[in-house]
PDB file of N, CA and C in Angstrom:
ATOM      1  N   UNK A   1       0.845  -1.166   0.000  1.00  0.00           N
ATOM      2  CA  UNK A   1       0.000   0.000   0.000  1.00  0.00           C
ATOM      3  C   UNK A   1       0.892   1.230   0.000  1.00  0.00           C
ATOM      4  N   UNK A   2       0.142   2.445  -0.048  1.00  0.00           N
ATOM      5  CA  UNK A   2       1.180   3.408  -0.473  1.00  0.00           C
ATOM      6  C   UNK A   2       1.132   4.318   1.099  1.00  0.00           C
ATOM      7  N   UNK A   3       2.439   5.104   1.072  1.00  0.00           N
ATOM      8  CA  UNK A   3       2.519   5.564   2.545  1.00  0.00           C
ATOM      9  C   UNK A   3       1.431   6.092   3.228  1.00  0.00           C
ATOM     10  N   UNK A   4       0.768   6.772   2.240  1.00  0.00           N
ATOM     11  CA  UNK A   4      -0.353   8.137   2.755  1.00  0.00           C
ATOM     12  C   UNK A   4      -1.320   6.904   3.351  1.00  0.00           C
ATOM     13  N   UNK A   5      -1.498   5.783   2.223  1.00  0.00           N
ATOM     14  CA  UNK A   5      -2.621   4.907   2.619  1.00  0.00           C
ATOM     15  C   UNK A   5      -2.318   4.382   4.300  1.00  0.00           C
ATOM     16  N   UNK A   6      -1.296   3.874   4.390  1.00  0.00           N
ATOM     17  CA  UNK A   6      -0.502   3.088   5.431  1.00  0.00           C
ATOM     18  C   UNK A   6      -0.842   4.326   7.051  1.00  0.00           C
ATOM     19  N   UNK A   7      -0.396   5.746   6.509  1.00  0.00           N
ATOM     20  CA  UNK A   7      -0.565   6.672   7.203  1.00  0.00           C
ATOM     21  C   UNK A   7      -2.098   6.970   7.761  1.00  0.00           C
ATOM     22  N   UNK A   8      -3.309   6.965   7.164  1.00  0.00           N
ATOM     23  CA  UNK A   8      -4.411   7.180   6.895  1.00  0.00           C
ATOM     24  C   UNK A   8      -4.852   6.018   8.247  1.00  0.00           C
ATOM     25  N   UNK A   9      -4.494   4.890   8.174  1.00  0.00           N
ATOM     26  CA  UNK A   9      -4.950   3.595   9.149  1.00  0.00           C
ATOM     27  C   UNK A   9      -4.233   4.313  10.384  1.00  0.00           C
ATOM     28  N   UNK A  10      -3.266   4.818  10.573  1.00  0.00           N
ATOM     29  CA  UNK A  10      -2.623   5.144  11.769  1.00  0.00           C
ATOM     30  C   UNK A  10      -2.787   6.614  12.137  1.00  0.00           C
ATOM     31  N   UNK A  11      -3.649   6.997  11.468  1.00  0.00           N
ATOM     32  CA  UNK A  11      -4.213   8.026  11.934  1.00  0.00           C
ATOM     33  C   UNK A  11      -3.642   9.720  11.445  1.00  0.00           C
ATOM     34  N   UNK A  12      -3.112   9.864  10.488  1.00  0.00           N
ATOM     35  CA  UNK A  12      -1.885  10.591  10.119  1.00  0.00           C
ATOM     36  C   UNK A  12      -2.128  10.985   9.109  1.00  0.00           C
ATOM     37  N   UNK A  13      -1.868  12.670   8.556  1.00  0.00           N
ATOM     38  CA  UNK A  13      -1.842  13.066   7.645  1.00  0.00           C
ATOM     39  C   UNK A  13      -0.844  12.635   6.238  1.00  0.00           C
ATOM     40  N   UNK A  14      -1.173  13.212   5.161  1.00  0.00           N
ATOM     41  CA  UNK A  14      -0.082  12.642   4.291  1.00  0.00           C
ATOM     42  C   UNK A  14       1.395  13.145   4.384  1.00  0.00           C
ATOM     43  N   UNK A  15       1.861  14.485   5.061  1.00  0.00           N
ATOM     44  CA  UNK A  15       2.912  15.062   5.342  1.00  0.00           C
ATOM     45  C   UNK A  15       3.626  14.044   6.299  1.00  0.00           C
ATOM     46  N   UNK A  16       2.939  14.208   7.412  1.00  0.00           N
ATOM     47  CA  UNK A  16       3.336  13.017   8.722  1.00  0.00           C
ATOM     48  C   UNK A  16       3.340  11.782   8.077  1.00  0.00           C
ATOM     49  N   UNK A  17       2.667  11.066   7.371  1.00  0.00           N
ATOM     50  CA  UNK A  17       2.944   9.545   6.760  1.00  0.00           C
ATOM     51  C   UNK A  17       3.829   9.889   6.465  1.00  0.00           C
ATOM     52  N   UNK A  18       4.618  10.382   5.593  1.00  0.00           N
ATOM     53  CA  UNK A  18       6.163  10.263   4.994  1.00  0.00           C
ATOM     54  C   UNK A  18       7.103  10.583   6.177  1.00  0.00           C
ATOM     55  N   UNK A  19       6.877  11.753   6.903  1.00  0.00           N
ATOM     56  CA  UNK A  19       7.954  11.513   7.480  1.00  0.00           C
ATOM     57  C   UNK A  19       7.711  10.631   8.626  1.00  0.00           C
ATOM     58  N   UNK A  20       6.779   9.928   8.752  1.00  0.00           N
ATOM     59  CA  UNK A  20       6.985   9.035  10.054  1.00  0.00           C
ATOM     60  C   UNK A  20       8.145   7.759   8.983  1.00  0.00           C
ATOM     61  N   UNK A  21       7.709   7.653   7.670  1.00  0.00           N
ATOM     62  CA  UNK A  21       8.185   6.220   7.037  1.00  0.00           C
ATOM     63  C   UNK A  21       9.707   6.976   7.193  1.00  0.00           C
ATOM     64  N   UNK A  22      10.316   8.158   6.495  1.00  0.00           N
ATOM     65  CA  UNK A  22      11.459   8.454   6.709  1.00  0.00           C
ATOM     66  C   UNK A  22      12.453   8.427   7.884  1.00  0.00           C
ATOM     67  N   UNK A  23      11.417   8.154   9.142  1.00  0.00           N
ATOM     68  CA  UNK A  23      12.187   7.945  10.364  1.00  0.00           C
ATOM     69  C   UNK A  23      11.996   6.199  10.538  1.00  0.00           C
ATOM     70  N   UNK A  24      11.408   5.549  10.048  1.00  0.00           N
ATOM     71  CA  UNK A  24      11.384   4.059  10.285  1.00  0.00           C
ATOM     72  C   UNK A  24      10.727   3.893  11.269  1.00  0.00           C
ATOM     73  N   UNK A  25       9.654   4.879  11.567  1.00  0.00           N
ATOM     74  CA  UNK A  25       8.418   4.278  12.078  1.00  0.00           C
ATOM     75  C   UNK A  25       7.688   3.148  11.981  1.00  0.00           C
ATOM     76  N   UNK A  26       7.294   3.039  10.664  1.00  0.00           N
ATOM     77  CA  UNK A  26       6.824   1.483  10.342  1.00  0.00           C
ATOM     78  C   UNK A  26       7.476   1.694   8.652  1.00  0.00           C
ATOM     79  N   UNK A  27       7.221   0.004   8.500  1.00  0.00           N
ATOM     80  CA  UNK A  27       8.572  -0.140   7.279  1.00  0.00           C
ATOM     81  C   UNK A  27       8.020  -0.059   5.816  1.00  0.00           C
ATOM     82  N   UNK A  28       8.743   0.382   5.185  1.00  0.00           N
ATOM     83  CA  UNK A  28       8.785   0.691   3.951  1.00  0.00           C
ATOM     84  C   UNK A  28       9.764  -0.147   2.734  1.00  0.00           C
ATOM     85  N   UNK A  29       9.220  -0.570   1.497  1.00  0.00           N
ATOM     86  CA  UNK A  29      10.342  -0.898   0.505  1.00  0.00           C
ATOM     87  C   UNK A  29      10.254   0.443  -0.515  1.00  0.00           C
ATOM     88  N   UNK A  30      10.883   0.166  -1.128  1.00  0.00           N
ATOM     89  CA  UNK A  30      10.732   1.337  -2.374  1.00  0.00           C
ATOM     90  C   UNK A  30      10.903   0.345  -3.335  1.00  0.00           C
ATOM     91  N   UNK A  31      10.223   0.648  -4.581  1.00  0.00           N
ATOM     92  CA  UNK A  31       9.715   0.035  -5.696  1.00  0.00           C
ATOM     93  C   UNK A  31      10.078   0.983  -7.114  1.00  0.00           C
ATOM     94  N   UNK A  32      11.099   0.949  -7.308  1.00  0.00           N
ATOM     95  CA  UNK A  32      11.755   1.968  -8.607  1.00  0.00           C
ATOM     96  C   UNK A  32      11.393   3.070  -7.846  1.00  0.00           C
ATOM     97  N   UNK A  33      10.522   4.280  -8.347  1.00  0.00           N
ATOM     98  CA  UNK A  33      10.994   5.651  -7.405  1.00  0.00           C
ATOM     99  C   UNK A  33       9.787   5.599  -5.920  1.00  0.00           C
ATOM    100  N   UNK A  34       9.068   4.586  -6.067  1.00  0.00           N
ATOM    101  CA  UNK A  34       7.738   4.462  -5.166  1.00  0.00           C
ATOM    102  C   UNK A  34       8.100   3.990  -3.748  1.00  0.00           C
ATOM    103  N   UNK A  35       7.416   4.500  -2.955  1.00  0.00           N
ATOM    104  CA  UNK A  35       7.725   4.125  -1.516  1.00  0.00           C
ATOM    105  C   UNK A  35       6.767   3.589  -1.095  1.00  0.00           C
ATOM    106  N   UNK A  36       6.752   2.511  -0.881  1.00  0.00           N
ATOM    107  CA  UNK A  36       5.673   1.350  -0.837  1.00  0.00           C
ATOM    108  C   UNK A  36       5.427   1.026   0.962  1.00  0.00           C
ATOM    109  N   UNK A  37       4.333   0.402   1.478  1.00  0.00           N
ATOM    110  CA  UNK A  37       4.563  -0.166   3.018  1.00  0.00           C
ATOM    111  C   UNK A  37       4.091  -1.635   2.457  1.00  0.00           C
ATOM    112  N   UNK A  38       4.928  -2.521   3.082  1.00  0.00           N
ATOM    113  CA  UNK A  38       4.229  -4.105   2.949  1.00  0.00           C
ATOM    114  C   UNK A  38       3.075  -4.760   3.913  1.00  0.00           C
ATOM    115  N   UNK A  39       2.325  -4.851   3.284  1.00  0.00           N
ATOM    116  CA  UNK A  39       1.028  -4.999   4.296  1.00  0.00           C
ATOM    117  C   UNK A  39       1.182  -5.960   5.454  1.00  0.00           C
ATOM    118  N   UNK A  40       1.698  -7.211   5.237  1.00  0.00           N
ATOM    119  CA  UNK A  40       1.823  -8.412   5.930  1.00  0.00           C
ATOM    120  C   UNK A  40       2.724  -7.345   7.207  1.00  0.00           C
ATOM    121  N   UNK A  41       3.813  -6.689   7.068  1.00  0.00           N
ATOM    122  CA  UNK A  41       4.998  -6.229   8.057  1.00  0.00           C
ATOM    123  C   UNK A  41       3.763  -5.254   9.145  1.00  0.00           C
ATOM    124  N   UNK A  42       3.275  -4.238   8.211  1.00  0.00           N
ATOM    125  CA  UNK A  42       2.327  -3.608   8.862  1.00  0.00           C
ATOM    126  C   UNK A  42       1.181  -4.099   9.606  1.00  0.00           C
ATOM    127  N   UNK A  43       0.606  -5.146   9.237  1.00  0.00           N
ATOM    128  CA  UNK A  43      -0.113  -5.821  10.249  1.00  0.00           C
ATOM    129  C   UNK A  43       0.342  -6.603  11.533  1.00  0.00           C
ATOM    130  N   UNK A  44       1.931  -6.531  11.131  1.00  0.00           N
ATOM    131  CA  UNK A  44       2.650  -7.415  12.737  1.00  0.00           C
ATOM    132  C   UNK A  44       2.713  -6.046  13.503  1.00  0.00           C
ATOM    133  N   UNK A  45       3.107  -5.404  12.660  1.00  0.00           N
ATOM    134  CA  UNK A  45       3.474  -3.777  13.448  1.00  0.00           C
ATOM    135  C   UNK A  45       2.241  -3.379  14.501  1.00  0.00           C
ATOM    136  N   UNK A  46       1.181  -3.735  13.582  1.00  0.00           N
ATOM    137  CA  UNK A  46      -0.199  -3.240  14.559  1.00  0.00           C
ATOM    138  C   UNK A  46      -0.532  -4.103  15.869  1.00  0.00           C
ATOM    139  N   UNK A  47      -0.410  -5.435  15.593  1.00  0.00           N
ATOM    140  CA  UNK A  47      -0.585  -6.656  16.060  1.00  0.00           C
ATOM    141  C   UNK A  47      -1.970  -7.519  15.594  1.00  0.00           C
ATOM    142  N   UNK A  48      -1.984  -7.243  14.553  1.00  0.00           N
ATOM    143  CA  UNK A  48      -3.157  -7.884  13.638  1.00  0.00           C
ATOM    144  C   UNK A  48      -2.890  -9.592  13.504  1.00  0.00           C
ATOM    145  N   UNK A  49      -1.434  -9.630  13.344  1.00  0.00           N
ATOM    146  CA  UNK A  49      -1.165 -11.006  13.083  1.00  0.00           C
ATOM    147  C   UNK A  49      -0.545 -11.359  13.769  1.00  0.00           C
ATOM    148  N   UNK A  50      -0.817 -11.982  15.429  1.00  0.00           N
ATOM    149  CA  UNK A  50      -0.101 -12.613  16.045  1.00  0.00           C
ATOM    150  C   UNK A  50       0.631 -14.128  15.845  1.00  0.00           C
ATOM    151  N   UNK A  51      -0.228 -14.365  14.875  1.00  0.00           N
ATOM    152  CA  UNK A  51       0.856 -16.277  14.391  1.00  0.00           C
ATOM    153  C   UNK A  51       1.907 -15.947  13.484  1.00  0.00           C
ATOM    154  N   UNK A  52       2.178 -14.195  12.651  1.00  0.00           N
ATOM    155  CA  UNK A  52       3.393 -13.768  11.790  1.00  0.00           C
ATOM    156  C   UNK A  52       4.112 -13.248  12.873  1.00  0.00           C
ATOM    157  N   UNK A  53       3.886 -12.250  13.779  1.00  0.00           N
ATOM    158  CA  UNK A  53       4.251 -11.739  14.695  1.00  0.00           C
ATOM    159  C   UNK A  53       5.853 -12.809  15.481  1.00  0.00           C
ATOM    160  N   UNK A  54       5.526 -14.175  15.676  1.00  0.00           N
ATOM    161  CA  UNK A  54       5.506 -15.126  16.609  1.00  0.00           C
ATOM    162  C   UNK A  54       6.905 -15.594  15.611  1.00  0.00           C
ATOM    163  N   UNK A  55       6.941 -15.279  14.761  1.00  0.00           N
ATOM    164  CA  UNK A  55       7.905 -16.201  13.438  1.00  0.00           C
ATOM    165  C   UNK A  55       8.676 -15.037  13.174  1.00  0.00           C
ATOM    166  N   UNK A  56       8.274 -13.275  13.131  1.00  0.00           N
ATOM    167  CA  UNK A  56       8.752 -12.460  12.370  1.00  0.00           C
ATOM    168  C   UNK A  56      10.063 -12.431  13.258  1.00  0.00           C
ATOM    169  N   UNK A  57       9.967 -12.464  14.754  1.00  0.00           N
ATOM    170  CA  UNK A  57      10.693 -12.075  15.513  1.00  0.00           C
ATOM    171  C   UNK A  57      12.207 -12.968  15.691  1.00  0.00           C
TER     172      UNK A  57
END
């Protein structure tokens, strides 16, 4: 999903989504010039997926 989107769930404007991803708040790949969040990472981040959570670590 894209930062703003990623930002938007966590409550955050689109200014603050980037720079929270620029501080490694929650994680990001980049995709040629795109700054992407990976959904699966972001849902351990939240604690959505405690059986990925359990393995990520």
């Amino acid at each position: 999903m894209t930062v703003p989107e990623a930002g938007r769930i966590l409550g955050l404007e689109r200014a603050a989504s980037y720079n929270a991803a620029r501080r490694g708040d929650f994680p990001t790949i980049t995709v040629g010039r795109r700054v992407l969040v990976p959904t699966a990472k972001l849902r351990v981040l939240l604690g959505l997926d405690a059986q990925t959570a359990d393995t990520a670590a």
